[in-house]
PDB file of N, CA and C in Angstrom:
ATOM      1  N   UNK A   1       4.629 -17.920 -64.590  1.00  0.00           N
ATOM      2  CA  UNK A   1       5.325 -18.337 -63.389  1.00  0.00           C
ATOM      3  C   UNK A   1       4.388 -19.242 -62.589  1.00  0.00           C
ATOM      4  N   UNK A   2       4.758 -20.350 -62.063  1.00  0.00           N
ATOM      5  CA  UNK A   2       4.171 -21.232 -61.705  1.00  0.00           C
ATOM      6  C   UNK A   2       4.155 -21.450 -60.313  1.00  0.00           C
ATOM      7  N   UNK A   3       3.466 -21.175 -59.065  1.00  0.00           N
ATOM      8  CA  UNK A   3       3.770 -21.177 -57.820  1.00  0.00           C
ATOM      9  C   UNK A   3       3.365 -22.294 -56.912  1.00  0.00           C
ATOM     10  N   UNK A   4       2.724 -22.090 -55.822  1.00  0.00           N
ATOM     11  CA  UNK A   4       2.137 -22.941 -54.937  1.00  0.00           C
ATOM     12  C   UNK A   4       0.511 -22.373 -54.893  1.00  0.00           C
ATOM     13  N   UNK A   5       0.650 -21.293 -55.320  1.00  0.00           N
ATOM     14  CA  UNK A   5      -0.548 -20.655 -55.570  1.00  0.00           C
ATOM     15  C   UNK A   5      -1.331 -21.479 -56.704  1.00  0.00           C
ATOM     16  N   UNK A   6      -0.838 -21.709 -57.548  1.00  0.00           N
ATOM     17  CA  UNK A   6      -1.034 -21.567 -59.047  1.00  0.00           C
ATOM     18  C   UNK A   6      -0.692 -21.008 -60.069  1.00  0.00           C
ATOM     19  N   UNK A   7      -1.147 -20.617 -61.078  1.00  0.00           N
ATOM     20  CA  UNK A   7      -0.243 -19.201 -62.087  1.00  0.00           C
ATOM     21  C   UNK A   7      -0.216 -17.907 -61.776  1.00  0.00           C
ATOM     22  N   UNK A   8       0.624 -17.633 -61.710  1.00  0.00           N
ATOM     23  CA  UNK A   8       0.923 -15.530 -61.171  1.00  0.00           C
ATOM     24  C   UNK A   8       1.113 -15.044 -62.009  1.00  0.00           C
ATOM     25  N   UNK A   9       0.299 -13.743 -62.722  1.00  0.00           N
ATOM     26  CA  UNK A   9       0.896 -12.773 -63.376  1.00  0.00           C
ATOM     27  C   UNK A   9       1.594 -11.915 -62.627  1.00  0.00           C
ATOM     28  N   UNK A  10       2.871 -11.986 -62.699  1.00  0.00           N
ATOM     29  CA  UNK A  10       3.775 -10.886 -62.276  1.00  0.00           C
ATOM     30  C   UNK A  10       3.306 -11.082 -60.324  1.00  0.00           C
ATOM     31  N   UNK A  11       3.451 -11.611 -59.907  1.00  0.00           N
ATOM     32  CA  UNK A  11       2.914 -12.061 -58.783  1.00  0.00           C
ATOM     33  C   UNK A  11       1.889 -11.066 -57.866  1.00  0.00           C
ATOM     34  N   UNK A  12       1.068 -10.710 -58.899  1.00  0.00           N
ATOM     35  CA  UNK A  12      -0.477 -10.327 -58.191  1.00  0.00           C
ATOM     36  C   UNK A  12      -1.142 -11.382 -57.703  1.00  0.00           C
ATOM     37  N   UNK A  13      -1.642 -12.532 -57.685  1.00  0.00           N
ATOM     38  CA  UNK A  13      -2.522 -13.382 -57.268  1.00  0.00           C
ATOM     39  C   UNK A  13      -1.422 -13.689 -55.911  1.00  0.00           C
ATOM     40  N   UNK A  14      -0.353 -13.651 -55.711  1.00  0.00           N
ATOM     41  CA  UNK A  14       0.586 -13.670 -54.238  1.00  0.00           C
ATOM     42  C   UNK A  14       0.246 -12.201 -53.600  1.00  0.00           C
ATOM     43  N   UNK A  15       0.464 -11.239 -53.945  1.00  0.00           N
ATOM     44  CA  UNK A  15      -0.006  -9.915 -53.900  1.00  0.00           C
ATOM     45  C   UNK A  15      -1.347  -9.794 -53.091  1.00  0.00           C
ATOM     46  N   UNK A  16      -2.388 -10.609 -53.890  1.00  0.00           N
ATOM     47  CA  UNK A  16      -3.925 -10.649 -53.373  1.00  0.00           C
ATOM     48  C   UNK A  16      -4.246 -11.656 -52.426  1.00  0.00           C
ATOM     49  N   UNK A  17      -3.451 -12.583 -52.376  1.00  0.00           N
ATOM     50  CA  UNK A  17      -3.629 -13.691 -51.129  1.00  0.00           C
ATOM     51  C   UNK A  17      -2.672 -12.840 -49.975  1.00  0.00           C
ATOM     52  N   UNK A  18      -2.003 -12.345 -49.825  1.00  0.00           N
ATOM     53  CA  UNK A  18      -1.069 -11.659 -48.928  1.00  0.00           C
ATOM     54  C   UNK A  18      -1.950 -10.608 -48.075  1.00  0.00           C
ATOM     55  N   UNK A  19      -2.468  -9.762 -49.261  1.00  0.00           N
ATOM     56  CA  UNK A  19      -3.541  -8.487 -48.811  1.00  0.00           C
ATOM     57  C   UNK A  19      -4.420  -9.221 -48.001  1.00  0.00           C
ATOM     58  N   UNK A  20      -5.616 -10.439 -48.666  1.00  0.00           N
ATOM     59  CA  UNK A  20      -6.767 -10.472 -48.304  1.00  0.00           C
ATOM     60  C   UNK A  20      -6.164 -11.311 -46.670  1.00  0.00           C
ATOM     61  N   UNK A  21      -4.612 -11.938 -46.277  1.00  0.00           N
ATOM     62  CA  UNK A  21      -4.808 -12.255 -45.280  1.00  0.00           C
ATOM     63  C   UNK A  21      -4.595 -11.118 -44.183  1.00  0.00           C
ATOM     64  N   UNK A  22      -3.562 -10.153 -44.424  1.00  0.00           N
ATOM     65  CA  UNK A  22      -3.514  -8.693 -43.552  1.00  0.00           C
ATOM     66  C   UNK A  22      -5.062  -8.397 -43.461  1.00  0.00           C
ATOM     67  N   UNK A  23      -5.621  -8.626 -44.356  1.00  0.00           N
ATOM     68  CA  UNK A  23      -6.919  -7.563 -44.497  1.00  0.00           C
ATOM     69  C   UNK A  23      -7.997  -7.932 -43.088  1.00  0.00           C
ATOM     70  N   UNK A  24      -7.574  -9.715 -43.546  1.00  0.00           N
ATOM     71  CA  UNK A  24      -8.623 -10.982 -42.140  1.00  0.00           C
ATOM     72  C   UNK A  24      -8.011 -10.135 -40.811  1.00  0.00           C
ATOM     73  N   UNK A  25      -6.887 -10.520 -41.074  1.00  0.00           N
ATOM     74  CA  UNK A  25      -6.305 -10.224 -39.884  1.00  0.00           C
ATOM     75  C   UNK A  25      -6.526  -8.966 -38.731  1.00  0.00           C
ATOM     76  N   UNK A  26      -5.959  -7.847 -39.875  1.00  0.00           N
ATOM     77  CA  UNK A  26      -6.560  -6.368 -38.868  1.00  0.00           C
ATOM     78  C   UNK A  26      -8.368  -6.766 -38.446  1.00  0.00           C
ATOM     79  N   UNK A  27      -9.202  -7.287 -39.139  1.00  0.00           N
ATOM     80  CA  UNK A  27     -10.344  -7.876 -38.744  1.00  0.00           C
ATOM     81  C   UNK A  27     -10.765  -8.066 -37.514  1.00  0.00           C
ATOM     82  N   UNK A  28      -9.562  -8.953 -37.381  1.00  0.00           N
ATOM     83  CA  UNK A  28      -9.707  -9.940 -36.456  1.00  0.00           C
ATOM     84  C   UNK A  28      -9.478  -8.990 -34.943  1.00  0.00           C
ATOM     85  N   UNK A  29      -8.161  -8.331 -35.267  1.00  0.00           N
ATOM     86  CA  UNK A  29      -7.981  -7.770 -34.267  1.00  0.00           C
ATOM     87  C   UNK A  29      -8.552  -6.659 -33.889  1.00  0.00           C
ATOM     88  N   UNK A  30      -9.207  -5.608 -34.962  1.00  0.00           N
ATOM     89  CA  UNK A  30     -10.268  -5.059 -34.361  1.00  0.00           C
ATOM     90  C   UNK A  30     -11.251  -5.626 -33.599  1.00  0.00           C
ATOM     91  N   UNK A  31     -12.404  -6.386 -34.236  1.00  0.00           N
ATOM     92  CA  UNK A  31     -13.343  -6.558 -33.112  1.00  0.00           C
ATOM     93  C   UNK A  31     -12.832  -7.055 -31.989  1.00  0.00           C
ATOM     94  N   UNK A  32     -11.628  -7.898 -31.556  1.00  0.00           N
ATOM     95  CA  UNK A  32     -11.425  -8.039 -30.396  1.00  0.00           C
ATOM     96  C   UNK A  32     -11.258  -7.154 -29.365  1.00  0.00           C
ATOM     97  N   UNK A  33     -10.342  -5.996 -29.986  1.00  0.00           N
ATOM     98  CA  UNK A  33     -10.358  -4.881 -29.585  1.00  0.00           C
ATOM     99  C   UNK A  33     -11.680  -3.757 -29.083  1.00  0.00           C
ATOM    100  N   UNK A  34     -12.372  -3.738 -29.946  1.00  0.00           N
ATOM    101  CA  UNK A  34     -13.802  -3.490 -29.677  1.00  0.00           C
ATOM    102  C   UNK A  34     -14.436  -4.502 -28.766  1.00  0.00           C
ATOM    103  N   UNK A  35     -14.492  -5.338 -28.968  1.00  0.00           N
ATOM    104  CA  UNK A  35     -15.287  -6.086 -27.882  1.00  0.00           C
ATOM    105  C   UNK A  35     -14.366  -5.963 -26.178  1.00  0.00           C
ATOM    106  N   UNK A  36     -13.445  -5.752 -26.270  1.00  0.00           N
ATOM    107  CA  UNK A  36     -12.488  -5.752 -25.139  1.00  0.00           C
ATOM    108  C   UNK A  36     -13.276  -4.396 -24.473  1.00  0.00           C
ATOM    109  N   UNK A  37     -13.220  -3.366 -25.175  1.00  0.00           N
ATOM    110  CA  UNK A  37     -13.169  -1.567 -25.300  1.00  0.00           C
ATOM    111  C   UNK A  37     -14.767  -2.243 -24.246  1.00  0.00           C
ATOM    112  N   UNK A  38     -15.829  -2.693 -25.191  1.00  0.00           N
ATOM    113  CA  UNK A  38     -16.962  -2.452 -24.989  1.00  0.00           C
ATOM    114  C   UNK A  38     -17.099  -3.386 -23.326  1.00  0.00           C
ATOM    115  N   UNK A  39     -16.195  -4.587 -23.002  1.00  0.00           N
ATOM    116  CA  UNK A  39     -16.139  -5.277 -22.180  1.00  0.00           C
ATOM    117  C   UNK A  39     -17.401  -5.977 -22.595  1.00  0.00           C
ATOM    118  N   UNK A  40     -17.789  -6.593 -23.329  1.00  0.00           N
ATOM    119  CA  UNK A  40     -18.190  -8.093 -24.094  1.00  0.00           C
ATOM    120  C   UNK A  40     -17.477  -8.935 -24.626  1.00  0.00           C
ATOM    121  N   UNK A  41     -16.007  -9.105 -24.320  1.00  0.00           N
ATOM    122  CA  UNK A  41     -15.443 -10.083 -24.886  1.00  0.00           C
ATOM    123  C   UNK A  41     -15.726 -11.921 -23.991  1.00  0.00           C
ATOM    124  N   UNK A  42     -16.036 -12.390 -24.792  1.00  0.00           N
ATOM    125  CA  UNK A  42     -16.270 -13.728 -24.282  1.00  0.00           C
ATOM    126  C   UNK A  42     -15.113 -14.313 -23.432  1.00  0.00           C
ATOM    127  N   UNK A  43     -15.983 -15.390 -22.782  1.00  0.00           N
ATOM    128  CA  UNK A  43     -14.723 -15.945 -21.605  1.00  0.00           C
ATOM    129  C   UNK A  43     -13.204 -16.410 -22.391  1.00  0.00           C
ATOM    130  N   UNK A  44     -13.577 -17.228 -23.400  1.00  0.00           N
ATOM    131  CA  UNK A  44     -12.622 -17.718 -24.044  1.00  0.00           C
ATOM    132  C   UNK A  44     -11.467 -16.740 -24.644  1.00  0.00           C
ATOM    133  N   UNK A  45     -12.639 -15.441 -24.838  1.00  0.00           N
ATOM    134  CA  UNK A  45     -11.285 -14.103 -25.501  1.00  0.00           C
ATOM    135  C   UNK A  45     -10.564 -13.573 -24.345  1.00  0.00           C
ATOM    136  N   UNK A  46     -11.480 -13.830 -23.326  1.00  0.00           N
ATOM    137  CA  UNK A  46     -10.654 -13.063 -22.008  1.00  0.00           C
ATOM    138  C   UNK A  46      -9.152 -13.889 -21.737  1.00  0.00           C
ATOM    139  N   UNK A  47      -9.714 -15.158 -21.640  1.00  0.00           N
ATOM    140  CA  UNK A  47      -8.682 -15.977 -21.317  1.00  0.00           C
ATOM    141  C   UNK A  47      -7.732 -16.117 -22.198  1.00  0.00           C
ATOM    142  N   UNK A  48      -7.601 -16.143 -23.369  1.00  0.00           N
ATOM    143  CA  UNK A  48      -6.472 -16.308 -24.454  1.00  0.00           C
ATOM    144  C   UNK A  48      -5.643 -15.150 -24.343  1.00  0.00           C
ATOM    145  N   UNK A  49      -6.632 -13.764 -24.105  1.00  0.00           N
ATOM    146  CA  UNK A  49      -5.922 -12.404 -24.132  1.00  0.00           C
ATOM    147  C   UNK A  49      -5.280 -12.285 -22.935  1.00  0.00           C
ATOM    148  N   UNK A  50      -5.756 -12.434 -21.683  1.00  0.00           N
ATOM    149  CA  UNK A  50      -4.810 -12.647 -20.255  1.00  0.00           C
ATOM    150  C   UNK A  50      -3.703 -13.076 -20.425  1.00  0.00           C
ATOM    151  N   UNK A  51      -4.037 -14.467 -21.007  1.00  0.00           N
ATOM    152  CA  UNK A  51      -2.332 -15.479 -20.783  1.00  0.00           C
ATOM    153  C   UNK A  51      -1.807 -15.010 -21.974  1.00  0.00           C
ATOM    154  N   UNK A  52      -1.700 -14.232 -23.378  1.00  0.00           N
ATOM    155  CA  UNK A  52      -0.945 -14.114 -23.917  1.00  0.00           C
ATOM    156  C   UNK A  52      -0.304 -12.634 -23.565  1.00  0.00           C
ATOM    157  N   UNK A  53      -0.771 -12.047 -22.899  1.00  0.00           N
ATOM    158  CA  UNK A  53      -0.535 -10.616 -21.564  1.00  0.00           C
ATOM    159  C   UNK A  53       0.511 -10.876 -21.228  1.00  0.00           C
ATOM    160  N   UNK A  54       0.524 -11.909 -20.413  1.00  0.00           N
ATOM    161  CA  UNK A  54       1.159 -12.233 -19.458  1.00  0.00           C
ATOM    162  C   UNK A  54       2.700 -12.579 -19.795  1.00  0.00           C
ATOM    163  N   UNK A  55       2.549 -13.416 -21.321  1.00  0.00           N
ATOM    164  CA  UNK A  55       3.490 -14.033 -21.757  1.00  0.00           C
ATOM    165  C   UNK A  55       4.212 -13.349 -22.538  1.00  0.00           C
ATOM    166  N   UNK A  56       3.500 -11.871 -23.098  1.00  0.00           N
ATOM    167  CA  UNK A  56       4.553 -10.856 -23.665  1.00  0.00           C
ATOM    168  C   UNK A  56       5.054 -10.232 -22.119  1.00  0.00           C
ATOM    169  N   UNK A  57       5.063  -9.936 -21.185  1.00  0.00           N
ATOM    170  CA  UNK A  57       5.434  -9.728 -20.043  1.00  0.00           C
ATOM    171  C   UNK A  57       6.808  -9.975 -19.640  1.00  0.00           C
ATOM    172  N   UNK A  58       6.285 -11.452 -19.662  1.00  0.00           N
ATOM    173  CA  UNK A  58       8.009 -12.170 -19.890  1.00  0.00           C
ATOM    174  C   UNK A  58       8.712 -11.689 -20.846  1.00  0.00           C
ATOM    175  N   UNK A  59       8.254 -11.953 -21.778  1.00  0.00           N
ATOM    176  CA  UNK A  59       9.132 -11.687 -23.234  1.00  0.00           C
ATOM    177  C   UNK A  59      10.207  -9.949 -23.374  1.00  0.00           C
ATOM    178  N   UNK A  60       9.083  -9.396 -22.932  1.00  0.00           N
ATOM    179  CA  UNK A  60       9.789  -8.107 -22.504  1.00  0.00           C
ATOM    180  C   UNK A  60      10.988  -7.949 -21.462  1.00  0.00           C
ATOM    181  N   UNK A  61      10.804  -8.723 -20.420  1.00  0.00           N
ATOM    182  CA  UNK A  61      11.450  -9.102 -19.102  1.00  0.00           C
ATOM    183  C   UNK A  61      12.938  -9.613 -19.896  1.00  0.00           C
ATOM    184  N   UNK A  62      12.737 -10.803 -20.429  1.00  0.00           N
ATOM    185  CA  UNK A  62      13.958 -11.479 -21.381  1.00  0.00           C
ATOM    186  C   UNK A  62      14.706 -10.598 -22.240  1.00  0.00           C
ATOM    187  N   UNK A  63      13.675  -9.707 -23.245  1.00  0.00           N
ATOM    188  CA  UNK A  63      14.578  -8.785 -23.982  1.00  0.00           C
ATOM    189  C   UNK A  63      15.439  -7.635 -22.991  1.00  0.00           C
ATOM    190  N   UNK A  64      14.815  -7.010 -21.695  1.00  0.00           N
ATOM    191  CA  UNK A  64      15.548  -6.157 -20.932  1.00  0.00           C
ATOM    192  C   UNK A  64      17.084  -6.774 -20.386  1.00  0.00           C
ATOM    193  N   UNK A  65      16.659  -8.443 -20.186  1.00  0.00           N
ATOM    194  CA  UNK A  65      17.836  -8.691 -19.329  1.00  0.00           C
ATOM    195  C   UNK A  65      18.778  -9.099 -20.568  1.00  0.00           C
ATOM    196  N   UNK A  66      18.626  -9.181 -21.748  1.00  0.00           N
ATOM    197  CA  UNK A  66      19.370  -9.447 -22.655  1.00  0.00           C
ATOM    198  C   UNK A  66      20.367  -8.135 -23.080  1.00  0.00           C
ATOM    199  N   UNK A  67      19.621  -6.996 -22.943  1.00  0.00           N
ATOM    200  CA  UNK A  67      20.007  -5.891 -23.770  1.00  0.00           C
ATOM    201  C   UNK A  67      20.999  -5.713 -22.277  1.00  0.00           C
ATOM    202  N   UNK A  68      21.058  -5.830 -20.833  1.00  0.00           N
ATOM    203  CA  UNK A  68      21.722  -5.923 -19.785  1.00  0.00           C
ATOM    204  C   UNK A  68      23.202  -6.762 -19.633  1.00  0.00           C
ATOM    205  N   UNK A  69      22.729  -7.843 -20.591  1.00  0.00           N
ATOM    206  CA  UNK A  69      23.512  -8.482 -20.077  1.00  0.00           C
ATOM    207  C   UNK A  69      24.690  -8.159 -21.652  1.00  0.00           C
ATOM    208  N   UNK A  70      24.110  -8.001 -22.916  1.00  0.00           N
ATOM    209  CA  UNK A  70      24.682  -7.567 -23.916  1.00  0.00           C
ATOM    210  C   UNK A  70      25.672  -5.678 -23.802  1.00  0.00           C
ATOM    211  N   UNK A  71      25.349  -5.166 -23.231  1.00  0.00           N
ATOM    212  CA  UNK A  71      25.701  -3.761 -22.394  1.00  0.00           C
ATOM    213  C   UNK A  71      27.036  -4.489 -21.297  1.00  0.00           C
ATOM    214  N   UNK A  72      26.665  -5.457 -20.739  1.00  0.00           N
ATOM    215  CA  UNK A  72      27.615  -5.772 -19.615  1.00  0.00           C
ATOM    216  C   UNK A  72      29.317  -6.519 -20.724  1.00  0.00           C
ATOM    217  N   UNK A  73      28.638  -6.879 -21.409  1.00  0.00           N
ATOM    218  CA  UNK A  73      29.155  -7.677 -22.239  1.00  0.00           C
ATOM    219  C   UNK A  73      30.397  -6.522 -23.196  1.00  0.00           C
ATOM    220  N   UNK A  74      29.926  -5.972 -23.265  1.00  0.00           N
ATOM    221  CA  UNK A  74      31.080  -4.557 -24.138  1.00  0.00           C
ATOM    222  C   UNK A  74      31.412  -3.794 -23.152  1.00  0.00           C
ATOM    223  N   UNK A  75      31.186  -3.936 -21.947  1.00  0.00           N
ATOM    224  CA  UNK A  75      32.043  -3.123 -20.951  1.00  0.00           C
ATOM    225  C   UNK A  75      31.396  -1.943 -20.766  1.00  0.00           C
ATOM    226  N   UNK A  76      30.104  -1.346 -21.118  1.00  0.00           N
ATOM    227  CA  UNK A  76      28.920  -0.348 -20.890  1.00  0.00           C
ATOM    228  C   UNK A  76      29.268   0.032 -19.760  1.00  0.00           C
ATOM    229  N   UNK A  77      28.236  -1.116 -19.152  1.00  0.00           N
ATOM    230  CA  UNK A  77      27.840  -1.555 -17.528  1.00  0.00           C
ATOM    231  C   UNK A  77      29.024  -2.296 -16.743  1.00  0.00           C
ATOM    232  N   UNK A  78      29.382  -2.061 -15.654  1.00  0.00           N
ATOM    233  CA  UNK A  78      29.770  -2.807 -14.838  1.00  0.00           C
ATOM    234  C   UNK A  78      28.838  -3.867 -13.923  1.00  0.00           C
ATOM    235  N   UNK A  79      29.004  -4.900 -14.287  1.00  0.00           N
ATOM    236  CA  UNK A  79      27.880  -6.221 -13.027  1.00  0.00           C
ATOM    237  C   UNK A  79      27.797  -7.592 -13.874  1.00  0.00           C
ATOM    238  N   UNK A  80      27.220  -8.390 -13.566  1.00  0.00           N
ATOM    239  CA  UNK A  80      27.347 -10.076 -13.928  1.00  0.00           C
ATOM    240  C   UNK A  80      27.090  -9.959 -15.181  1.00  0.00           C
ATOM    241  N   UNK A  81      27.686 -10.727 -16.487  1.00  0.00           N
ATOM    242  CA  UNK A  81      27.252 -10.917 -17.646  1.00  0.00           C
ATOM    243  C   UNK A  81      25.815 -11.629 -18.127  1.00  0.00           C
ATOM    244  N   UNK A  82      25.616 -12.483 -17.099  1.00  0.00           N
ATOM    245  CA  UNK A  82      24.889 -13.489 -17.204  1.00  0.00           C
ATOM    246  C   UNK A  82      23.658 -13.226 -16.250  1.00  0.00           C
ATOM    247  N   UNK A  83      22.532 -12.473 -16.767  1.00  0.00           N
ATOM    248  CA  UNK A  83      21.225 -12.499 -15.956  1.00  0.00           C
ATOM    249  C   UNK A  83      20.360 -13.520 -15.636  1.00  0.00           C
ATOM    250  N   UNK A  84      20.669 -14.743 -16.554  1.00  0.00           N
ATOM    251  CA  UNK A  84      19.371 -15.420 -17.065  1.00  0.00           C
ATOM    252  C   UNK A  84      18.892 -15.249 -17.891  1.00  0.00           C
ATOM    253  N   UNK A  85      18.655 -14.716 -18.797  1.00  0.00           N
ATOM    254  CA  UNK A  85      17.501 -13.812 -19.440  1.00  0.00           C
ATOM    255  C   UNK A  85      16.729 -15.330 -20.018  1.00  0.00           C
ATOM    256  N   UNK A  86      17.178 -16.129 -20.813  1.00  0.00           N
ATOM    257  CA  UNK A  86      16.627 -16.617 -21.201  1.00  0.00           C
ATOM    258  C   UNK A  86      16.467 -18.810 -20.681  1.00  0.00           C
ATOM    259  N   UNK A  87      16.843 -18.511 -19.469  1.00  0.00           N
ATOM    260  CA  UNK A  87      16.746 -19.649 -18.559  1.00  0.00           C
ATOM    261  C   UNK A  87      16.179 -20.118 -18.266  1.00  0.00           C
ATOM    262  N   UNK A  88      15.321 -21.387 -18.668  1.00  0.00           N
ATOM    263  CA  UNK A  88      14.268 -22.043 -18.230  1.00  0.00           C
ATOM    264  C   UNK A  88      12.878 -21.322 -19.369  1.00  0.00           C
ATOM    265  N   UNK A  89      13.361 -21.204 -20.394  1.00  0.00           N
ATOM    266  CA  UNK A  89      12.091 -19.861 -21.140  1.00  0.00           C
ATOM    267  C   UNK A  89      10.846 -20.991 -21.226  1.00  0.00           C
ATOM    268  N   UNK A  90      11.433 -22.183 -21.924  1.00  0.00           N
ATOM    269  CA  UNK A  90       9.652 -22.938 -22.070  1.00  0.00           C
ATOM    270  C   UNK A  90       8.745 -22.637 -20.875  1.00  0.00           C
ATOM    271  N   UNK A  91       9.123 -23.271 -19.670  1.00  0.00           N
ATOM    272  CA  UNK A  91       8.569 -23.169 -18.381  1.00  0.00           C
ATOM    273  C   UNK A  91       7.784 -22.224 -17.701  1.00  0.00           C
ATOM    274  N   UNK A  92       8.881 -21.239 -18.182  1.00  0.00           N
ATOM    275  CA  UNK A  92       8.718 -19.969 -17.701  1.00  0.00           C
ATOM    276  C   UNK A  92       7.125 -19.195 -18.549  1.00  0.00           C
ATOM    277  N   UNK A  93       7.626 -19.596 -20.187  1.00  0.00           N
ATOM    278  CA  UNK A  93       6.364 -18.488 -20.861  1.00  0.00           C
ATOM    279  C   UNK A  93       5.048 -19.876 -20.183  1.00  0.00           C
ATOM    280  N   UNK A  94       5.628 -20.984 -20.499  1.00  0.00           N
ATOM    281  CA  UNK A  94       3.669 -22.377 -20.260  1.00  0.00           C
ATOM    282  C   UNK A  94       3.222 -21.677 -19.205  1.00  0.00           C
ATOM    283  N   UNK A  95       3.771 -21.390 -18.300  1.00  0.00           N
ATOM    284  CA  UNK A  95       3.106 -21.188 -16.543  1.00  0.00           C
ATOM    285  C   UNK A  95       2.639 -19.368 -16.812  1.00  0.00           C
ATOM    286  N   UNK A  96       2.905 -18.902 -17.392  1.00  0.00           N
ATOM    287  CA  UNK A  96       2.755 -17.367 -17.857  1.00  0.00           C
ATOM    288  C   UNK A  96       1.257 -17.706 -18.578  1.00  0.00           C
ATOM    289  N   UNK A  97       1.236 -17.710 -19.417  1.00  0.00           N
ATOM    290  CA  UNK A  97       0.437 -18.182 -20.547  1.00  0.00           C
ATOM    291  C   UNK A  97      -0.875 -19.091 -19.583  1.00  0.00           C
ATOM    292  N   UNK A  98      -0.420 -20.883 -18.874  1.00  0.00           N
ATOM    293  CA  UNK A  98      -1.760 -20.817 -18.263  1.00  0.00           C
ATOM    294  C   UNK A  98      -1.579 -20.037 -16.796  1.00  0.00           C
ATOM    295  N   UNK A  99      -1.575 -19.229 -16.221  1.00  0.00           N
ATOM    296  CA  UNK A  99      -1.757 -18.405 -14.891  1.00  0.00           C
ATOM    297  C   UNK A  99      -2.432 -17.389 -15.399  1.00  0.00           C
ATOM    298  N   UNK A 100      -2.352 -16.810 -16.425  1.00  0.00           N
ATOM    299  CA  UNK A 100      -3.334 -15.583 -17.126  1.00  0.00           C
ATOM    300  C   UNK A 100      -4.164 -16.086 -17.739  1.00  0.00           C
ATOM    301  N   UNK A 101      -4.120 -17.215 -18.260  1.00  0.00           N
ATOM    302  CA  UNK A 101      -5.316 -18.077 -18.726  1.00  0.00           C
ATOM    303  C   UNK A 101      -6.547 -18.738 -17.703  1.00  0.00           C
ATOM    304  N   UNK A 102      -6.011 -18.373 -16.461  1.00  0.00           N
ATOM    305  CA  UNK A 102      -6.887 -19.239 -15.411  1.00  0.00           C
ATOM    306  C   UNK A 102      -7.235 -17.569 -15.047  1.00  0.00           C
ATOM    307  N   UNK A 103      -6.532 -16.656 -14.585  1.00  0.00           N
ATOM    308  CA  UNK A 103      -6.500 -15.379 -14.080  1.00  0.00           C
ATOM    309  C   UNK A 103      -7.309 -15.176 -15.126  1.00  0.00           C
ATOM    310  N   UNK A 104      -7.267 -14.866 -16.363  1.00  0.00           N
ATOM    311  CA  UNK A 104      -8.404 -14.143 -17.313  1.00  0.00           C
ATOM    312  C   UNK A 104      -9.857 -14.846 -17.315  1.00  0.00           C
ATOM    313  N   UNK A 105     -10.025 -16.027 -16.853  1.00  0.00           N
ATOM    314  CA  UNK A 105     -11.237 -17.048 -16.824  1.00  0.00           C
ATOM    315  C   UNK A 105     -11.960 -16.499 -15.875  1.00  0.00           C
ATOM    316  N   UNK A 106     -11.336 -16.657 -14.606  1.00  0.00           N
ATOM    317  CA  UNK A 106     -12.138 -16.282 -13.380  1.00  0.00           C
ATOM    318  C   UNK A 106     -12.357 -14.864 -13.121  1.00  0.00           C
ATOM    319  N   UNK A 107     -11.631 -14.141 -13.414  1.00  0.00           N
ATOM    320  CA  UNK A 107     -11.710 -12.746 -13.692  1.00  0.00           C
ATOM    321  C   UNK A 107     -12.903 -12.326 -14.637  1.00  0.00           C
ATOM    322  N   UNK A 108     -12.903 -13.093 -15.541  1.00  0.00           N
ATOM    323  CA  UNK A 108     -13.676 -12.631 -16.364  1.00  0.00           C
ATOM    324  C   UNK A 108     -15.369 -13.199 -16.394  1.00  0.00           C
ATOM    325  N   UNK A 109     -15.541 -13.889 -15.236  1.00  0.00           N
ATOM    326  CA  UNK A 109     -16.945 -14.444 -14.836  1.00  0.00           C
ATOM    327  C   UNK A 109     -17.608 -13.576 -14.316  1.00  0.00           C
ATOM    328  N   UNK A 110     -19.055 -12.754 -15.137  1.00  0.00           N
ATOM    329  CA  UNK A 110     -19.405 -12.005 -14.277  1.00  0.00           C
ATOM    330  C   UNK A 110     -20.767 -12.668 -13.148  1.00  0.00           C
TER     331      UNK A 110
END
């Protein structure tokens, strides 16, 4: 079988590129995690980790008013169909994303 990989037996060599990237990955997110725990994470980790904080925040915010407005929608709930949930989302997550990115910078200057 002939892939993008190269040749697969029975698609182990997809198998082993799959693993070894989960494998980077949990990696990755341990030591950040550890370094967070230990509070040595560098400015740059502070700041990426703030604004992407921030921006599951929203994201959560959007899924609540969705599952609200989907509930309103079958006659659950009584109240407006239409929350917003997902109104203005680019805007909304960029300014999320840099405000915790500036918030995790300066915050994180000791």
């Amino acid at each position: 079988m002939e892939t993008l990989l190269g040749k697969s037996k029975n698609g182990s060599d997809i198998k082993g590129f799959f693993k070894a990237g989960m494998h980077t990955g949990k990696n990755v997110v341990r030591d950040f995690r550890d370094a967070a725990k230990a509070r040595e994470l560098p400015l740059l980790g502070k700041t990426i980790g703030e604004g992407l904080e921030e921006v599951s925040e929203e994201l959560v915010t959007d899924l609540i008013k969705s599952a609200g407005e989907l509930a309103a929608d079958f006659g659950w709930v009584s109240g407006p169909n239409d929350l917003g949930a997902w109104d203005n989302m680019g805007d909304r997550y960029l300014m999320s994303l840099l405000g915790g990115a500036i918030g995790g910078g300066i915050f994180g200057i000791k």
